[in-house]
C-alpha atoms as a PDB file:
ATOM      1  CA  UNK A   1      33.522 -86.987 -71.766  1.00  0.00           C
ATOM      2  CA  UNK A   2      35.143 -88.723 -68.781  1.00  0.00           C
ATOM      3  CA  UNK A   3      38.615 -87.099 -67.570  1.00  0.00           C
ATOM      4  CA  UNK A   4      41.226 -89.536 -65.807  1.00  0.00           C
ATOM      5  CA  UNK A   5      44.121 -88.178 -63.997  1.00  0.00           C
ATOM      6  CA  UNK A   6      46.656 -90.649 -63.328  1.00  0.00           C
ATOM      7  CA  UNK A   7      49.629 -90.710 -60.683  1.00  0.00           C
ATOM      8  CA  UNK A   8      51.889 -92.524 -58.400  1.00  0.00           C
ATOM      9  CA  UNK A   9      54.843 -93.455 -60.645  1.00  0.00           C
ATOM     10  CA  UNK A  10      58.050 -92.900 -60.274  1.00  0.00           C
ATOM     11  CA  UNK A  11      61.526 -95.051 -59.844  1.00  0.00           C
ATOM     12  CA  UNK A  12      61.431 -98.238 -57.442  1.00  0.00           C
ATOM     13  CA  UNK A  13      64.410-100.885 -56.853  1.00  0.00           C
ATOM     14  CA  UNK A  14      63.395-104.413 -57.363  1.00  0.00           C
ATOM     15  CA  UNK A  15      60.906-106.357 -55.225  1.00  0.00           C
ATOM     16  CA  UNK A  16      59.551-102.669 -54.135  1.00  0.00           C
ATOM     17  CA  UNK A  17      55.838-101.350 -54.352  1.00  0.00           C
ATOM     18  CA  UNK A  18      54.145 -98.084 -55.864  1.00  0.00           C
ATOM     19  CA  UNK A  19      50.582 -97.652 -55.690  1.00  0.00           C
ATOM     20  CA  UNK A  20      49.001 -95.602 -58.732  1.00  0.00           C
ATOM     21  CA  UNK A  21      45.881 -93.411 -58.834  1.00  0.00           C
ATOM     22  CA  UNK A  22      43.377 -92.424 -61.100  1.00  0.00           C
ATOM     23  CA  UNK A  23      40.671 -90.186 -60.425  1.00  0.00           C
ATOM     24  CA  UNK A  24      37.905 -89.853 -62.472  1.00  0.00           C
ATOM     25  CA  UNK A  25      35.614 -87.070 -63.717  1.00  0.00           C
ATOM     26  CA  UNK A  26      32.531 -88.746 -63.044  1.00  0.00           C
ATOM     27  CA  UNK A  27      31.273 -91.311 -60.905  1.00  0.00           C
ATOM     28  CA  UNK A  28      32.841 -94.455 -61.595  1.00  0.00           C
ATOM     29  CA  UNK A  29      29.715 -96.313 -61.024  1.00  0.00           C
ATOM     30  CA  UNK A  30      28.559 -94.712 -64.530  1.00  0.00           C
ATOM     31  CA  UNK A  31      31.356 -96.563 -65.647  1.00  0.00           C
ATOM     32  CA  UNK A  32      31.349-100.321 -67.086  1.00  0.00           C
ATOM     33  CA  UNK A  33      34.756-100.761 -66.317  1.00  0.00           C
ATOM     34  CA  UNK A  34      37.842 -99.335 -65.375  1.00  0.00           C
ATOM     35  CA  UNK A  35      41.798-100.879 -65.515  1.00  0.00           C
ATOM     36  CA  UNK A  36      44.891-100.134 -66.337  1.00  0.00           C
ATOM     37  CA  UNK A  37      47.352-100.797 -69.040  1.00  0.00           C
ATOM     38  CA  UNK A  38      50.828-100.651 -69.900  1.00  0.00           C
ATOM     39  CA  UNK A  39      53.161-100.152 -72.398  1.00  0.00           C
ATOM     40  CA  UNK A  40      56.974-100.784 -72.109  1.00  0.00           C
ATOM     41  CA  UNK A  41      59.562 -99.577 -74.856  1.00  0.00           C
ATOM     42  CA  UNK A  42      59.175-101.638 -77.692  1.00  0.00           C
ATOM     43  CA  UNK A  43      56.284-103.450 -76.616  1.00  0.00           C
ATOM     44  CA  UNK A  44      52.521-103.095 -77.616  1.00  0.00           C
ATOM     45  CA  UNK A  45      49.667-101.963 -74.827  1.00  0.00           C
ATOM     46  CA  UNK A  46      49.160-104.759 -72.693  1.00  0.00           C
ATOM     47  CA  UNK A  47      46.377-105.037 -69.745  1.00  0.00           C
ATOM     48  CA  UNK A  48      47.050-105.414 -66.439  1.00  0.00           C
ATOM     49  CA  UNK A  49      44.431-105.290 -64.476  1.00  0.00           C
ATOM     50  CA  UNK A  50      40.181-104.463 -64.775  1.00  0.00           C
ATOM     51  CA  UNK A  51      37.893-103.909 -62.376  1.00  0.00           C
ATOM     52  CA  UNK A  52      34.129-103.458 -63.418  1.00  0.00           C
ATOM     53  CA  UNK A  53      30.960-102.016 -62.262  1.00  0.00           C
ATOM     54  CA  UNK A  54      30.425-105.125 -60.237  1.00  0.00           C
ATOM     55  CA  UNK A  55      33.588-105.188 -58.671  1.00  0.00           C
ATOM     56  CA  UNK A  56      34.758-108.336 -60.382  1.00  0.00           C
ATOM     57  CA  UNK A  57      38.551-107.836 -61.162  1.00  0.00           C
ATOM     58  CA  UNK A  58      40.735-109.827 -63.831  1.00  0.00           C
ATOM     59  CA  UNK A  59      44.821-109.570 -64.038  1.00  0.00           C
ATOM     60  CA  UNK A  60      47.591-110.214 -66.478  1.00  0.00           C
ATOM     61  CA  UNK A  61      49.316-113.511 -65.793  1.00  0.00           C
ATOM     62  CA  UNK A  62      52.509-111.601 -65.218  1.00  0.00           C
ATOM     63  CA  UNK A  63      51.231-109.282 -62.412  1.00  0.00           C
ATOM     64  CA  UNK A  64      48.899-111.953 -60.884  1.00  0.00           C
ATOM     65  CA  UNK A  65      49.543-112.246 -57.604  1.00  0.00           C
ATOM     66  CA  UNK A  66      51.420-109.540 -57.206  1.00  0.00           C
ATOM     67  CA  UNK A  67      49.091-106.468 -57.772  1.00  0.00           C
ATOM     68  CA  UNK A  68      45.744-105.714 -56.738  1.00  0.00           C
ATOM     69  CA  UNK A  69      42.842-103.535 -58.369  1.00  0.00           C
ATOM     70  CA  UNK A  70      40.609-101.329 -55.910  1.00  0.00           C
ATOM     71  CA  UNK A  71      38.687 -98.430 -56.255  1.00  0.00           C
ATOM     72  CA  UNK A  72      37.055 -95.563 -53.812  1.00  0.00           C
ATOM     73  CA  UNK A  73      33.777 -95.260 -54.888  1.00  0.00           C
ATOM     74  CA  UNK A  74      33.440 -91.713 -52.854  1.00  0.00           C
ATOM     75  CA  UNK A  75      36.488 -90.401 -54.083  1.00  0.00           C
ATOM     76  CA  UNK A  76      35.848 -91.843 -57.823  1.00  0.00           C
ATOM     77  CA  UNK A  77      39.044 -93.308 -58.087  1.00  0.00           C
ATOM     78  CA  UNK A  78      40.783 -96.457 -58.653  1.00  0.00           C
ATOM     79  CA  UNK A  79      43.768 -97.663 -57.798  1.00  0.00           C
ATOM     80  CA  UNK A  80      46.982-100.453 -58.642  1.00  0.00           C
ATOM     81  CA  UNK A  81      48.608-101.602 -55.996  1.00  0.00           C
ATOM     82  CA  UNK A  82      52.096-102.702 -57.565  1.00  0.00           C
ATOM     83  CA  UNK A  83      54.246-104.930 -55.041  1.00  0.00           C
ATOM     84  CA  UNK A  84      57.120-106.961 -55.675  1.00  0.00           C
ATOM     85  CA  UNK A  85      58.377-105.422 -58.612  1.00  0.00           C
ATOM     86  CA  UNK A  86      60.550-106.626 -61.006  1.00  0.00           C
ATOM     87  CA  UNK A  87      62.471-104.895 -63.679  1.00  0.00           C
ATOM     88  CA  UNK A  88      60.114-106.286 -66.709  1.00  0.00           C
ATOM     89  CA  UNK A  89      57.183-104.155 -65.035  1.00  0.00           C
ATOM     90  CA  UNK A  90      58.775-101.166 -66.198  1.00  0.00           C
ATOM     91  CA  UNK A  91      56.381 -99.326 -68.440  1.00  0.00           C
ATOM     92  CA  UNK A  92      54.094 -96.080 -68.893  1.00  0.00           C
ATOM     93  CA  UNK A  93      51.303 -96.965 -66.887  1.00  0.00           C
ATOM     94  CA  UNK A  94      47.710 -95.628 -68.094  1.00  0.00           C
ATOM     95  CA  UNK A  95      44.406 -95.740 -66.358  1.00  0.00           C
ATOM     96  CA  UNK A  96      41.295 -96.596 -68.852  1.00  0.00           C
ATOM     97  CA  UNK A  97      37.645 -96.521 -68.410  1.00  0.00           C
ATOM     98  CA  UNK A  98      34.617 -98.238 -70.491  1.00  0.00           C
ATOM     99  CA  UNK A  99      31.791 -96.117 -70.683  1.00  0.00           C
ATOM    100  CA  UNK A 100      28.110 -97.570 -70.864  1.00  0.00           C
ATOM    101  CA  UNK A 101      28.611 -96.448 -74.707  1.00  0.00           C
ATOM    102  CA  UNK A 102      31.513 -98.780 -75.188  1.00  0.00           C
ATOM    103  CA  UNK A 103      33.340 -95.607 -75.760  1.00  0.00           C
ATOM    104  CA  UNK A 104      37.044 -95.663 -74.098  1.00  0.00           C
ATOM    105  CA  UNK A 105      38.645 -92.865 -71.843  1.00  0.00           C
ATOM    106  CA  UNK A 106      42.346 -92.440 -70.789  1.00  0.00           C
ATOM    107  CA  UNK A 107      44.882 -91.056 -68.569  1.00  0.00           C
ATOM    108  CA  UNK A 108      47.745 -89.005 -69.597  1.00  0.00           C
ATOM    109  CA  UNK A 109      49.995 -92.434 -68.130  1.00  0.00           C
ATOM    110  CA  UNK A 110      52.514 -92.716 -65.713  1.00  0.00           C
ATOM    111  CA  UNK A 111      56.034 -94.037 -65.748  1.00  0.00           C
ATOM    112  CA  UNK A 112      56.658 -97.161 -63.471  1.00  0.00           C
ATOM    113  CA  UNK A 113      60.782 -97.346 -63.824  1.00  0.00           C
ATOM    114  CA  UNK A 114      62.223-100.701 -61.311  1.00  0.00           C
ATOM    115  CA  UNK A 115      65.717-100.307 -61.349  1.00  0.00           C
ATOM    116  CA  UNK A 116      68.662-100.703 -58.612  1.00  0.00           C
END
């Protein structure tokens, strides 16, 4: 059972940045994979962003180019770095990770509001 704790939300004006956390239970190297999703009122779960045991990383179209997946292998954790922000990114951000089992884990999620 892998435990993610995610932070780093909160309210942002447009065209600001957040960067959000997720620390894991376990070494992330045990880990296939681990990203983050989102999921804005009235929308389904969408990905935003993977990074796997490799270090190969993959974004959503909408965030491409705008935020970046890294991790801290000695402090198990991964991060999103979220500039530029507009107000569509606003969303309950969760953290996810793919065991070796193909068996998922999440975060308890984090709001992301971008407002002025």
């Amino acid at each position: 059972q892998v435990q993610l704790v995610d932070s780093g939300g909160g309210l942002v004006q447009p065209g600001g940045s957040l960067r959000l956390s997720c620390a894991a239970s376990e070494s992330i190297f045990s880990l296939n994979a681990m990203g983050w999703y989102r999921r804005a009122p009235g929308k389904e779960r969408e990905l935003v962003a993977i990074i796997t045991r490799a270090g190969n990383t993959n974004y959503a179209d909408s965030v491409k180019g705008r935020f970046t997946i890294s991790r801290d292998n000695a402090k198990n954790t991964v991060y999103l770095q979220m500039n530029s922000l507009k107000p569509g990114d606003t969303a309950v951000y969760y953290c996810n990770a793919l065991s070796t089992a193909l068996v998922r884990y999440w975060g308890q999620g984090t709001q992301v509001t971008v407002s002025s």
